[in-house]
PDB file of N, CA and C in Angstrom:
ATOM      1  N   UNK A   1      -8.858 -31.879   0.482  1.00  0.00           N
ATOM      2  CA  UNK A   1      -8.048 -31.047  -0.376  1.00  0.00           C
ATOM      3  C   UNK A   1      -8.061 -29.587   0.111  1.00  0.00           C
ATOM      4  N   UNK A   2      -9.065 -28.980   0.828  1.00  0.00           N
ATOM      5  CA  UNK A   2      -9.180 -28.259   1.225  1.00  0.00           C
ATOM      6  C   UNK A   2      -8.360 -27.637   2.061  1.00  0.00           C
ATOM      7  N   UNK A   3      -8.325 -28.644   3.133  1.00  0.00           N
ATOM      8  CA  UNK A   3      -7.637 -28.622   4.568  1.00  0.00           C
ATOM      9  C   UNK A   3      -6.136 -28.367   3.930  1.00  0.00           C
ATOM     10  N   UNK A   4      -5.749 -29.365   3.061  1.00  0.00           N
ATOM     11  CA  UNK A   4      -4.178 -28.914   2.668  1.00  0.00           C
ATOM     12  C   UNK A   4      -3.831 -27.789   2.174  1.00  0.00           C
ATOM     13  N   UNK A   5      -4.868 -26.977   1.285  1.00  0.00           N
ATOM     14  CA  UNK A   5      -4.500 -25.972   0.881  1.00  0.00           C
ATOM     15  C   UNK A   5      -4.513 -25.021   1.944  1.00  0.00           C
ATOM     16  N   UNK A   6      -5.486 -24.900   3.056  1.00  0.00           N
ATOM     17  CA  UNK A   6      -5.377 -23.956   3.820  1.00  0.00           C
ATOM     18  C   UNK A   6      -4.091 -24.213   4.719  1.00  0.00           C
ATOM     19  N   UNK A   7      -3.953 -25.592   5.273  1.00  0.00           N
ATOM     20  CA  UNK A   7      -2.412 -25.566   6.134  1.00  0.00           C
ATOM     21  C   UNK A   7      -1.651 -24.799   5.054  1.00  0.00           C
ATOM     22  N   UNK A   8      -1.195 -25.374   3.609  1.00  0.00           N
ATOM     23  CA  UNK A   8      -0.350 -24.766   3.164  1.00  0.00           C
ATOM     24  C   UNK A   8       0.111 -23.247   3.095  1.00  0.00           C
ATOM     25  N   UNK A   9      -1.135 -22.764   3.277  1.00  0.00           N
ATOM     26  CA  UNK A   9      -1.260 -20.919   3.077  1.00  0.00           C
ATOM     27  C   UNK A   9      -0.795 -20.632   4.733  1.00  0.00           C
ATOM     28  N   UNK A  10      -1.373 -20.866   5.189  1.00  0.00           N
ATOM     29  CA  UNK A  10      -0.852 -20.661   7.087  1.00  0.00           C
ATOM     30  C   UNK A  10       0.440 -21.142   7.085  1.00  0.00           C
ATOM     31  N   UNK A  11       0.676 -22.090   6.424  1.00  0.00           N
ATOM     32  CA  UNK A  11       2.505 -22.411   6.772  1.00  0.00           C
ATOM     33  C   UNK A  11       3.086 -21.207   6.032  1.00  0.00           C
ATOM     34  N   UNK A  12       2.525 -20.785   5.024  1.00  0.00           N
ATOM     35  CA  UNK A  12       3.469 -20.022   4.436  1.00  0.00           C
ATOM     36  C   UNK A  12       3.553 -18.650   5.106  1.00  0.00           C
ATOM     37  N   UNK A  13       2.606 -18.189   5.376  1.00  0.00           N
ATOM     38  CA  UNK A  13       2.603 -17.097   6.541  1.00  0.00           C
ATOM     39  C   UNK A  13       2.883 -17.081   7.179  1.00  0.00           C
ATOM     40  N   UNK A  14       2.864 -18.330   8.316  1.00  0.00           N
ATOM     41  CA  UNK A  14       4.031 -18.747   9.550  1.00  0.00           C
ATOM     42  C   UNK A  14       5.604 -18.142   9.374  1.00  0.00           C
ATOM     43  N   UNK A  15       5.538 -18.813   8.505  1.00  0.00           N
ATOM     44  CA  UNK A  15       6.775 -18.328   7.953  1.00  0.00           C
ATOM     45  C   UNK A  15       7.194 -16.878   8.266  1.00  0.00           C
ATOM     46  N   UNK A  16       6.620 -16.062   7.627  1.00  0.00           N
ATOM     47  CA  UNK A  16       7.317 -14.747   7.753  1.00  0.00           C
ATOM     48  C   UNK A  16       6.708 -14.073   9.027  1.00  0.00           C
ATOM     49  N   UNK A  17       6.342 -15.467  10.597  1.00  0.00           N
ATOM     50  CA  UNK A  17       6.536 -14.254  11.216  1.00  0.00           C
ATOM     51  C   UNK A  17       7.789 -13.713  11.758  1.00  0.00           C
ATOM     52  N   UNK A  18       8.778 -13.788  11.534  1.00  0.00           N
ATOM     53  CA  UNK A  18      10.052 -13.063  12.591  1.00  0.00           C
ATOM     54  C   UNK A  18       9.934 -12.027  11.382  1.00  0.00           C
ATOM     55  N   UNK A  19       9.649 -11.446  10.664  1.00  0.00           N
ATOM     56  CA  UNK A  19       9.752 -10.354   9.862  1.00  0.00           C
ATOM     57  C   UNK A  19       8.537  -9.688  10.126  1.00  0.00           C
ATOM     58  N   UNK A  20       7.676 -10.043  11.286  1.00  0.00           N
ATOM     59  CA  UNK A  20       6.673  -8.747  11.704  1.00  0.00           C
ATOM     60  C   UNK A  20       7.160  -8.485  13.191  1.00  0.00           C
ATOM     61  N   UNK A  21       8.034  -9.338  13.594  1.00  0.00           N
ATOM     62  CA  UNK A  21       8.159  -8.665  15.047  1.00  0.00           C
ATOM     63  C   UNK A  21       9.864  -8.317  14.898  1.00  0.00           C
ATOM     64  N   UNK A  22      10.073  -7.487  16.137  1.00  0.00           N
ATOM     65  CA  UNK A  22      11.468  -6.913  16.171  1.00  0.00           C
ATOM     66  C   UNK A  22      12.366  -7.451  16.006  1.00  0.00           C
ATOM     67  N   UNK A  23      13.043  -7.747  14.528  1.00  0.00           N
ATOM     68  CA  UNK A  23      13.936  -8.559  14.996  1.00  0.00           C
ATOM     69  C   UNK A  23      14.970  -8.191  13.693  1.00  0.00           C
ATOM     70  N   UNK A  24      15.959  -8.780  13.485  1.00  0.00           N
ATOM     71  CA  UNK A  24      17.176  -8.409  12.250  1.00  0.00           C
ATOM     72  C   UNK A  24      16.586  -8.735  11.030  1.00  0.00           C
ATOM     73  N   UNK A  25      15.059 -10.000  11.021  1.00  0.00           N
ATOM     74  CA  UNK A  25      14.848 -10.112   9.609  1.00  0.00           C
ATOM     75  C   UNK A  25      14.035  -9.205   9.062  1.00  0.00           C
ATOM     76  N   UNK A  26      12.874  -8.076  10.547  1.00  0.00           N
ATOM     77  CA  UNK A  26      12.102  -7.299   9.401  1.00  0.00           C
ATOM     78  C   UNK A  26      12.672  -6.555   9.223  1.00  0.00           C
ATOM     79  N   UNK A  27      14.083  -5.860   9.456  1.00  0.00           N
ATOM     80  CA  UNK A  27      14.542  -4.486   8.599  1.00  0.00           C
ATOM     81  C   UNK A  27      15.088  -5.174   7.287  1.00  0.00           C
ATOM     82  N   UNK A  28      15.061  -6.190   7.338  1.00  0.00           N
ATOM     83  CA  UNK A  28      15.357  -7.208   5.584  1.00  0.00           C
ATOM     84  C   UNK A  28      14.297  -6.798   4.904  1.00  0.00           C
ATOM     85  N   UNK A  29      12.886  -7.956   5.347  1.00  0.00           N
ATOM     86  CA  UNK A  29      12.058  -7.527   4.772  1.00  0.00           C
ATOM     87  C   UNK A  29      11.493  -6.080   4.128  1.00  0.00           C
ATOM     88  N   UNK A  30      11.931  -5.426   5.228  1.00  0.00           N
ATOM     89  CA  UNK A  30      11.497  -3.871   4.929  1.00  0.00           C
ATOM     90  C   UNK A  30      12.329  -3.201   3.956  1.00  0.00           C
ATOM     91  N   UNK A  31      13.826  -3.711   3.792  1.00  0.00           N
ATOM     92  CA  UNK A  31      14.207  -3.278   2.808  1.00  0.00           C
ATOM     93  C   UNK A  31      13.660  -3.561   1.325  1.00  0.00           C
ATOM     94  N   UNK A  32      13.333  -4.959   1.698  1.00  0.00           N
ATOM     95  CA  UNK A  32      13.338  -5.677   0.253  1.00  0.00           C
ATOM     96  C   UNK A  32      11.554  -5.141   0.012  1.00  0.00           C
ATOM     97  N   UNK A  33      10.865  -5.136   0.425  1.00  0.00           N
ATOM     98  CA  UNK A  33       9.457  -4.238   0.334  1.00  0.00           C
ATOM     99  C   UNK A  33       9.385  -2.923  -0.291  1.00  0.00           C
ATOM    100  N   UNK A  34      10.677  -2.078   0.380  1.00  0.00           N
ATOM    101  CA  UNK A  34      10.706  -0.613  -0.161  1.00  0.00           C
ATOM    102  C   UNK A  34      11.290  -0.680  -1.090  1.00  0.00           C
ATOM    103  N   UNK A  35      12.451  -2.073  -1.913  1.00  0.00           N
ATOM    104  CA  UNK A  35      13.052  -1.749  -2.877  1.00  0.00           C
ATOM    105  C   UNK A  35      11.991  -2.273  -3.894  1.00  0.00           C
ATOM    106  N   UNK A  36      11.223  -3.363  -4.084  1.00  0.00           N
ATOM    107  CA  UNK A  36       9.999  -3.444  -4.593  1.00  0.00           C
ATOM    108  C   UNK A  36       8.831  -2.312  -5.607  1.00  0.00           C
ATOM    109  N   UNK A  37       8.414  -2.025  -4.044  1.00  0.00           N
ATOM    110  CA  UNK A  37       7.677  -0.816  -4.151  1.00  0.00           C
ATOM    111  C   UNK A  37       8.250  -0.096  -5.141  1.00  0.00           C
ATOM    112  N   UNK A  38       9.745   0.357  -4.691  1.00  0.00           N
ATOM    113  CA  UNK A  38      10.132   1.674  -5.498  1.00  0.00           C
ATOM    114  C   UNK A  38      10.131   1.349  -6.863  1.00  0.00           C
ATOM    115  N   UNK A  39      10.629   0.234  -7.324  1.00  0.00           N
ATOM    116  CA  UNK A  39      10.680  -0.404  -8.714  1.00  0.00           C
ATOM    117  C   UNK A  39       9.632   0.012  -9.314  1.00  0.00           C
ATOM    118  N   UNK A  40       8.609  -0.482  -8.734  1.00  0.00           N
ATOM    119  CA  UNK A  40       6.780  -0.800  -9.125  1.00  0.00           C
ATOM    120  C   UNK A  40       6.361   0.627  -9.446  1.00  0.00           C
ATOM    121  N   UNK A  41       7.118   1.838  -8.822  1.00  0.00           N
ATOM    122  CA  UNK A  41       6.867   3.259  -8.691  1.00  0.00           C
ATOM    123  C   UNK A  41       7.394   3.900  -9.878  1.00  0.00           C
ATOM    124  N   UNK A  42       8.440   3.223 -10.397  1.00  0.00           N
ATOM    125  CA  UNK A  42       9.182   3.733 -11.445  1.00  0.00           C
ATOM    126  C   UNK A  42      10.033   4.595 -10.565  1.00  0.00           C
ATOM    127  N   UNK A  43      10.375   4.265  -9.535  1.00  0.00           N
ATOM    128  CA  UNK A  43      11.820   5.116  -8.917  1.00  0.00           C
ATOM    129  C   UNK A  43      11.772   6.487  -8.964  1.00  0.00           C
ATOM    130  N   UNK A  44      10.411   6.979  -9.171  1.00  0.00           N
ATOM    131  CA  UNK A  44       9.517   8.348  -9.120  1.00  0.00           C
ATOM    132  C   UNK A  44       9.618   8.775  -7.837  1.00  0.00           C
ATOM    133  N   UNK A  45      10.836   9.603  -7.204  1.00  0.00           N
ATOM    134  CA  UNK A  45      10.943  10.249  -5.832  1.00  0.00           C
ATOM    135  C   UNK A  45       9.424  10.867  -5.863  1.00  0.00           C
ATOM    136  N   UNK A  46       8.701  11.566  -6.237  1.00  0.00           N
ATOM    137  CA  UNK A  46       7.661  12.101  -5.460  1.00  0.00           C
ATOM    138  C   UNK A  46       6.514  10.940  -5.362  1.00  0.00           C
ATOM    139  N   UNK A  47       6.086   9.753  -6.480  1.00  0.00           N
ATOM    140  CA  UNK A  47       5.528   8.700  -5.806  1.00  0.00           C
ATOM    141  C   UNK A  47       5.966   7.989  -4.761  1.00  0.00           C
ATOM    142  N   UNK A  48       7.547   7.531  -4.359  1.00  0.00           N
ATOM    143  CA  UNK A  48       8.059   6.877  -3.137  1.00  0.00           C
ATOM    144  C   UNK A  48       7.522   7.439  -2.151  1.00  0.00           C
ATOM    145  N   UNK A  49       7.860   9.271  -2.203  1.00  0.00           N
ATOM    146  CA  UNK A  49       7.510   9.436  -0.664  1.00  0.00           C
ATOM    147  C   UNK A  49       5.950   9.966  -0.698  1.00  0.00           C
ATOM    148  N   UNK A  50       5.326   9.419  -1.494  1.00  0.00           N
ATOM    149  CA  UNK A  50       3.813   9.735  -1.332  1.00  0.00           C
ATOM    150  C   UNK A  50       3.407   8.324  -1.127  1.00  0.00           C
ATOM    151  N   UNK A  51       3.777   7.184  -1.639  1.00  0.00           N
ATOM    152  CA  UNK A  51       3.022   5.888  -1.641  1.00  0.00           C
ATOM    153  C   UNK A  51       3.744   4.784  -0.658  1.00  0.00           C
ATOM    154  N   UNK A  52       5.037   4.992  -0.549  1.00  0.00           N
ATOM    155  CA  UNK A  52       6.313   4.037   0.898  1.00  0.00           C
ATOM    156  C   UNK A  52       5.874   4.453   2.042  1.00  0.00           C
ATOM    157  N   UNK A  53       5.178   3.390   2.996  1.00  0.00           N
ATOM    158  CA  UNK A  53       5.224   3.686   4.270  1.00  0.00           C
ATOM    159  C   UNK A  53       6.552   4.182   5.114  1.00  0.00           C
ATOM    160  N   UNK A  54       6.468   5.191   5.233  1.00  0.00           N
ATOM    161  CA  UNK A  54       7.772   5.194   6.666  1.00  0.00           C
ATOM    162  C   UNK A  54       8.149   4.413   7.835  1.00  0.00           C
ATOM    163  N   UNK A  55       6.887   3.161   8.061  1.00  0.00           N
ATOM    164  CA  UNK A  55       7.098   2.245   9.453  1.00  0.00           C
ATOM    165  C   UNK A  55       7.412   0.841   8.546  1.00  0.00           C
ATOM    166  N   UNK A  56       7.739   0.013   9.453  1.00  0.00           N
ATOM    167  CA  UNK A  56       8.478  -0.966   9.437  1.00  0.00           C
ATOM    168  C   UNK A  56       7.244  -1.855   8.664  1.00  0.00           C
ATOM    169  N   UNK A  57       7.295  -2.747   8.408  1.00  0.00           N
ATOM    170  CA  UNK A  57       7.024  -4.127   7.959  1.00  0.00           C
ATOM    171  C   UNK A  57       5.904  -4.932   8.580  1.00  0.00           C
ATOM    172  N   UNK A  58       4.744  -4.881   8.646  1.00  0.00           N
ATOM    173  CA  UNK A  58       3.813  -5.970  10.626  1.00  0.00           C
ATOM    174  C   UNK A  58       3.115  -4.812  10.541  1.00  0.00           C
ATOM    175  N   UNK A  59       3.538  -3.243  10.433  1.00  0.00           N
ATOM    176  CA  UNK A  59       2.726  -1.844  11.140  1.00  0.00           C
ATOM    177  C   UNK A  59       2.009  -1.032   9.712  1.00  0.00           C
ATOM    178  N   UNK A  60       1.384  -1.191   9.118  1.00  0.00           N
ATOM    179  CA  UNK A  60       0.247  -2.227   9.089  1.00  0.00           C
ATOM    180  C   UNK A  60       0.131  -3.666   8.410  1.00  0.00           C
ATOM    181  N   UNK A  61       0.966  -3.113   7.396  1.00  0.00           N
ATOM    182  CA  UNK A  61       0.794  -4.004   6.222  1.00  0.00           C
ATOM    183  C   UNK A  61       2.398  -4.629   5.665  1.00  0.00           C
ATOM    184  N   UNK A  62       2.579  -5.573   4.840  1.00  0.00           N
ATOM    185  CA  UNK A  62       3.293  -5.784   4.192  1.00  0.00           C
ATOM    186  C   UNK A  62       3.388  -4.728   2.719  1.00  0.00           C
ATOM    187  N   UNK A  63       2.909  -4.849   2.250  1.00  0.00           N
ATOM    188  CA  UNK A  63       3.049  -3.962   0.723  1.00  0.00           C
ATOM    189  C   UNK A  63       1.575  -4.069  -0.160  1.00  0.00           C
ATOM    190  N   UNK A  64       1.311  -3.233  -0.957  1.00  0.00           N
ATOM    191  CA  UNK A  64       0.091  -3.452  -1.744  1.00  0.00           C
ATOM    192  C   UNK A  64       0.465  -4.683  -2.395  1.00  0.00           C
ATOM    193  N   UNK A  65      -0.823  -5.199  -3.136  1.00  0.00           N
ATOM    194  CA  UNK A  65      -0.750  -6.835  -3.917  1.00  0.00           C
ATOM    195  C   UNK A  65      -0.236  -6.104  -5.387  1.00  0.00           C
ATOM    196  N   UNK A  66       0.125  -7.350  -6.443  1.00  0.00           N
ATOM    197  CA  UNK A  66       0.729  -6.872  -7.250  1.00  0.00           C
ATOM    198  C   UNK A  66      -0.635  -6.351  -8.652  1.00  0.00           C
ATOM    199  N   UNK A  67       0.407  -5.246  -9.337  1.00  0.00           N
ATOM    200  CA  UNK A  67      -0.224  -4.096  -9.886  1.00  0.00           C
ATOM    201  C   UNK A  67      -0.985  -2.803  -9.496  1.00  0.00           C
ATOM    202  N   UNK A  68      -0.976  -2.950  -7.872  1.00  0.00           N
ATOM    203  CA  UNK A  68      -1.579  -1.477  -7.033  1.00  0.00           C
ATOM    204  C   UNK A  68      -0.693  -0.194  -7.753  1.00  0.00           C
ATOM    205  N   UNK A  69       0.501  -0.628  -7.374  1.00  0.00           N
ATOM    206  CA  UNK A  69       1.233   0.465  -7.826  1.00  0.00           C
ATOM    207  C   UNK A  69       1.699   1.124  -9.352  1.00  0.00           C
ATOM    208  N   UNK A  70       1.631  -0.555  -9.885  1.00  0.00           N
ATOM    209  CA  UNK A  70       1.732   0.068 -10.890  1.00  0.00           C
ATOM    210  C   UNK A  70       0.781   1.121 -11.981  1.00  0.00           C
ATOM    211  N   UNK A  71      -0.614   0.408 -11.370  1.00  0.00           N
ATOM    212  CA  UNK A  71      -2.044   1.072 -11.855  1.00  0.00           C
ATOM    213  C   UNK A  71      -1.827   2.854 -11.835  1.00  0.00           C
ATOM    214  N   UNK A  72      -1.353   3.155 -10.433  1.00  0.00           N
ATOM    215  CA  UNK A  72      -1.282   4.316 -10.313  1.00  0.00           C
ATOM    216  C   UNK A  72      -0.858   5.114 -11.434  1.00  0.00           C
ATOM    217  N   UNK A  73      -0.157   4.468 -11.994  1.00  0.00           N
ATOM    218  CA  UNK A  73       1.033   5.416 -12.886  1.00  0.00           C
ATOM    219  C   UNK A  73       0.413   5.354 -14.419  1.00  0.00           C
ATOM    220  N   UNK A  74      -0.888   4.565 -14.756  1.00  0.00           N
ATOM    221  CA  UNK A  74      -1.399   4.252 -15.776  1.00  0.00           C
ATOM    222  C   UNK A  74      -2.287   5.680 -16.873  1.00  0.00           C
ATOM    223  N   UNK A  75      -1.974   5.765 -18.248  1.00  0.00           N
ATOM    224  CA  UNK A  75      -2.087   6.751 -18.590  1.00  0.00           C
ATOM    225  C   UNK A  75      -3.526   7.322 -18.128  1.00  0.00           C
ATOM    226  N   UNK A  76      -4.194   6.525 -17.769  1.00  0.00           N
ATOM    227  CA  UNK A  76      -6.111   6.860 -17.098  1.00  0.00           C
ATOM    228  C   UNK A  76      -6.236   6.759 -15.965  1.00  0.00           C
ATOM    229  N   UNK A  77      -5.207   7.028 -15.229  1.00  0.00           N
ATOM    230  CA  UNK A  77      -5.406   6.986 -13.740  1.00  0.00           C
ATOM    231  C   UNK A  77      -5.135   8.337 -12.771  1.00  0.00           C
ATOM    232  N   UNK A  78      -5.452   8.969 -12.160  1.00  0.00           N
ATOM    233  CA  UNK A  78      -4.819  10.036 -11.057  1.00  0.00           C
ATOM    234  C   UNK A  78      -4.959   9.813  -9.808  1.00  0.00           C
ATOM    235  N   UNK A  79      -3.775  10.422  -9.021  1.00  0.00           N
ATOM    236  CA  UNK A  79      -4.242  10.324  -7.849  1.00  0.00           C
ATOM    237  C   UNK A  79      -4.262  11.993  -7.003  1.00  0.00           C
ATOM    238  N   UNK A  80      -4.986  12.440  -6.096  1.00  0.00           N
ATOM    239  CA  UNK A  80      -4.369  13.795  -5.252  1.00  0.00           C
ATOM    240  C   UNK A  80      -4.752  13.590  -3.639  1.00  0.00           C
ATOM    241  N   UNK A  81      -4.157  14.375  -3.374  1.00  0.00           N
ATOM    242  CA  UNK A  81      -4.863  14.466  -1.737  1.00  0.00           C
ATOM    243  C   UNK A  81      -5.540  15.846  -1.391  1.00  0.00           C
ATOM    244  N   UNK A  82      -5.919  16.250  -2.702  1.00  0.00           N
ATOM    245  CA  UNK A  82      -6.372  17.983  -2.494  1.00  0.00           C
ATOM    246  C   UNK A  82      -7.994  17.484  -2.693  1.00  0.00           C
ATOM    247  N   UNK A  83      -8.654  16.583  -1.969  1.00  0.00           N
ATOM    248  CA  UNK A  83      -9.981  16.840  -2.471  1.00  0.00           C
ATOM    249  C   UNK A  83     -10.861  17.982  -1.366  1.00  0.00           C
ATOM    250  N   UNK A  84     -11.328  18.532  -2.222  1.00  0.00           N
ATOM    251  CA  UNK A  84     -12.509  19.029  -0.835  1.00  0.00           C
ATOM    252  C   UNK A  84     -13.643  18.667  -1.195  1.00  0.00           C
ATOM    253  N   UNK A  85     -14.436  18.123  -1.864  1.00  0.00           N
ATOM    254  CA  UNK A  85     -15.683  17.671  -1.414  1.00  0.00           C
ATOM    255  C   UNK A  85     -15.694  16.858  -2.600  1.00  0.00           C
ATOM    256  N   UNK A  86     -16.784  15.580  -2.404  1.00  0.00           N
ATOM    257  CA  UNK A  86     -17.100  15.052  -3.351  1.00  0.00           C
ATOM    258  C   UNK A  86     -18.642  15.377  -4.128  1.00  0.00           C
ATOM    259  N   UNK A  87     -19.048  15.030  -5.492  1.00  0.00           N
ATOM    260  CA  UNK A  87     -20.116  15.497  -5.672  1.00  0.00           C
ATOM    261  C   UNK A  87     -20.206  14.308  -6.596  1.00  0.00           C
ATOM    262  N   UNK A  88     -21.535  14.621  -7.797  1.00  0.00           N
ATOM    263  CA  UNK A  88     -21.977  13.444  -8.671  1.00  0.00           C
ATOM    264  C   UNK A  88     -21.292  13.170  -9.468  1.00  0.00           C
ATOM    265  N   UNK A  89     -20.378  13.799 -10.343  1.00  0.00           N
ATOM    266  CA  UNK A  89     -19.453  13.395 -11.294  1.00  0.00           C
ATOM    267  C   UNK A  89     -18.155  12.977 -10.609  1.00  0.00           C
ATOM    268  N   UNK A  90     -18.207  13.582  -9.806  1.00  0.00           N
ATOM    269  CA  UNK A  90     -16.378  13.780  -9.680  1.00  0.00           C
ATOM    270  C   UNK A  90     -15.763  13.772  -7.973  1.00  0.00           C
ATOM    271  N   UNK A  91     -15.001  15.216  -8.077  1.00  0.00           N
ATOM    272  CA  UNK A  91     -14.201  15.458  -6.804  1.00  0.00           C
ATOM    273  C   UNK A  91     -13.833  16.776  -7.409  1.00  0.00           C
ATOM    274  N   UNK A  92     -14.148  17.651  -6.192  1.00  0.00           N
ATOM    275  CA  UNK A  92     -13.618  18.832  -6.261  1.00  0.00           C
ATOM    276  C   UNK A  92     -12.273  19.190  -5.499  1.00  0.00           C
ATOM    277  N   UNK A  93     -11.183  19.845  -6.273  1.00  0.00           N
ATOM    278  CA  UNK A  93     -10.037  19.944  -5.735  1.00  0.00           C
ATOM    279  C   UNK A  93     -10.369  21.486  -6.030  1.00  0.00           C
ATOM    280  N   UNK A  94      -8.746  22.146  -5.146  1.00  0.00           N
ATOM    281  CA  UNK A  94      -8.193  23.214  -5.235  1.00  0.00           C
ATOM    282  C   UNK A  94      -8.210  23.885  -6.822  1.00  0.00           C
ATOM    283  N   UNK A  95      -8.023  23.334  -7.847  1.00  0.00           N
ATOM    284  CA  UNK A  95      -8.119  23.193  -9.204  1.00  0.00           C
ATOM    285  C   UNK A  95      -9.281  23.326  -9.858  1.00  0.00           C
ATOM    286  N   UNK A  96     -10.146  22.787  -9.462  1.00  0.00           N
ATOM    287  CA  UNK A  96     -11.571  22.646  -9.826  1.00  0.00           C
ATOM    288  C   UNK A  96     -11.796  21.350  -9.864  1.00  0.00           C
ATOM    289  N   UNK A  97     -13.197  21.333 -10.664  1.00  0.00           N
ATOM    290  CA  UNK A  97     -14.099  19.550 -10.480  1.00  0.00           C
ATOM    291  C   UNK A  97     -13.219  18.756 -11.704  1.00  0.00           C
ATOM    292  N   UNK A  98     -13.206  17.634 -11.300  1.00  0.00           N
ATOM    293  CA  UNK A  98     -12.671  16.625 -12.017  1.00  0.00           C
ATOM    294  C   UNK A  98     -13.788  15.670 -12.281  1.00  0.00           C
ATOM    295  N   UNK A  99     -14.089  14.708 -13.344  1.00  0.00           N
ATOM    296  CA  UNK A  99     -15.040  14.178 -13.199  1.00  0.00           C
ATOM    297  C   UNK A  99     -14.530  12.668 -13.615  1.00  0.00           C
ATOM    298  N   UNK A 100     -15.107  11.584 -12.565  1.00  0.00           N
ATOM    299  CA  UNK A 100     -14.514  10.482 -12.424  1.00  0.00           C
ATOM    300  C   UNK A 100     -15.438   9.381 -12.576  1.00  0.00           C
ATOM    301  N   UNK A 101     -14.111   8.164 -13.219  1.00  0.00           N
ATOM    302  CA  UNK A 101     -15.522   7.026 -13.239  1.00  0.00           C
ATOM    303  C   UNK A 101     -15.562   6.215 -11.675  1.00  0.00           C
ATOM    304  N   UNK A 102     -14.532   6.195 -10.873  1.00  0.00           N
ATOM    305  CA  UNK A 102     -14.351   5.867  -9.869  1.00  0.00           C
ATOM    306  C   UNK A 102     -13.306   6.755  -8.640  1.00  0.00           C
ATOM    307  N   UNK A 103     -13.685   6.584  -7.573  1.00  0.00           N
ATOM    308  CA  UNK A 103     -13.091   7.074  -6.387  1.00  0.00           C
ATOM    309  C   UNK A 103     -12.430   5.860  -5.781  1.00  0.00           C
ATOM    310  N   UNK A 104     -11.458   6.087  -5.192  1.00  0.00           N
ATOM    311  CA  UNK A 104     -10.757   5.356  -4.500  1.00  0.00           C
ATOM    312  C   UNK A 104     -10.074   5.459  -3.170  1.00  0.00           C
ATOM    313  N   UNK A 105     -10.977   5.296  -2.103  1.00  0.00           N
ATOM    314  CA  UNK A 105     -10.845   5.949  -0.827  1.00  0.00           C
ATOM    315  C   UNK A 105      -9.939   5.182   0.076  1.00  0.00           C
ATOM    316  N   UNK A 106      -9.123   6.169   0.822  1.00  0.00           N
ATOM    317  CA  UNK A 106      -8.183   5.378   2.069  1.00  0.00           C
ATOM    318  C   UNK A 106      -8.992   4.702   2.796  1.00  0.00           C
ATOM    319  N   UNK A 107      -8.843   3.572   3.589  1.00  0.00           N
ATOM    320  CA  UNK A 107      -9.852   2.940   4.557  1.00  0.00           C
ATOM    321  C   UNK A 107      -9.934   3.181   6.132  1.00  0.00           C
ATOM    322  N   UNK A 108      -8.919   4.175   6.379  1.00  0.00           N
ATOM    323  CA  UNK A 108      -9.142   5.237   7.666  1.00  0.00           C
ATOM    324  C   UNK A 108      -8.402   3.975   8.432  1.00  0.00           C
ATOM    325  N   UNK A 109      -7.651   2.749   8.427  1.00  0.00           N
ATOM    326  CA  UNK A 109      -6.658   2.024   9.281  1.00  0.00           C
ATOM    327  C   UNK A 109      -6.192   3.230   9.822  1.00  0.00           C
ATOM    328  N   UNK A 110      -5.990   2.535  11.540  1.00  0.00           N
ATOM    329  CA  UNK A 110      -5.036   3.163  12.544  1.00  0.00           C
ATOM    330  C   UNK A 110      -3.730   3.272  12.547  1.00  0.00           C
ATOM    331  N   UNK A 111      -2.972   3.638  12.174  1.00  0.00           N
ATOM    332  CA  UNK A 111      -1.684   3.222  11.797  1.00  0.00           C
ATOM    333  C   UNK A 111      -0.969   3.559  12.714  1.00  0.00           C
ATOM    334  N   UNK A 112      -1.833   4.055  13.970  1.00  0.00           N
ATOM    335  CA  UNK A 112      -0.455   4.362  14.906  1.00  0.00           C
ATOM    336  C   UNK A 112      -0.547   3.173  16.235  1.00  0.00           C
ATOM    337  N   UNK A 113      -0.848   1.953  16.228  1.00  0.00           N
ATOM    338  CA  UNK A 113      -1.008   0.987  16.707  1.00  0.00           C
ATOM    339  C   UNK A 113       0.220   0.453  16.604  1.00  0.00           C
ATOM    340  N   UNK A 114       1.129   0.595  17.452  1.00  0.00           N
ATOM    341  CA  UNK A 114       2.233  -0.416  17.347  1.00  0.00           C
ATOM    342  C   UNK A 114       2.765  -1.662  18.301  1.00  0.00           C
ATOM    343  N   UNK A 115       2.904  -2.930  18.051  1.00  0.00           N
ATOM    344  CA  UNK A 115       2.731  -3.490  18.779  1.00  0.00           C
ATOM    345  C   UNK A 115       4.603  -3.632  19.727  1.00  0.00           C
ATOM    346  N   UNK A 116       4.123  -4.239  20.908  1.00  0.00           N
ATOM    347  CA  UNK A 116       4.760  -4.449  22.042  1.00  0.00           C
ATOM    348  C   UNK A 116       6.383  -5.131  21.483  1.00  0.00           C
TER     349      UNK A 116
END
């Protein structure tokens, strides 16, 4: 039972590879990803162009899993890119200390890896 479920998951990924390499279906995909996303964003121009990758579809990722985005927007949630240091409560921004129950750090992916 095993074995089937895993073929099944690999077939299904099989699947979408012509939508990671160059070809007419990932600017589909990529549309249909960014129109997604934007939905999930609430069509919030300054979340799109803070949270929509600008590269294609394969480079890195497909899209966050579902509710990433929407979390963001949740009345107990923030996000910035002004931190300068972290400390015991919180994160210190330009603003001052904020004090948090969690951090949520980029994972430093290469993103300028593009393949052939």
């Amino acid at each position: 039972m095993l074995v089937e479920y895993r073929k099944k998951v690999e077939n299904s990924f099989n699947k979408l590879f012509h939508a990671l390499t160059n070809d007419p279906t990932q600017a589909a995909v990529t549309e249909q990803c960014t129109r997604i996303m934007s939905e999930r964003l609430g069509n919030d121009p300054e979340l799109i162009k803070k949270f929509i990758p600008s590269w294609r579809v394969g480079c890195p990722r497909l899209s966050p899993g579902e509710g990433y985005l929407e979390a963001l927007q949740a009345p107990n949630a923030e996000y910035t890119w002004d931190i300068k240091r972290i400390t015991e409560k919180g994160i210190v921004t330009s603003a001052g200390e904020i004090e948090l129950d969690a951090i949520v750090c980029a994972t430093g992916f290469d993103i300028s890896f593009m393949p052939q």
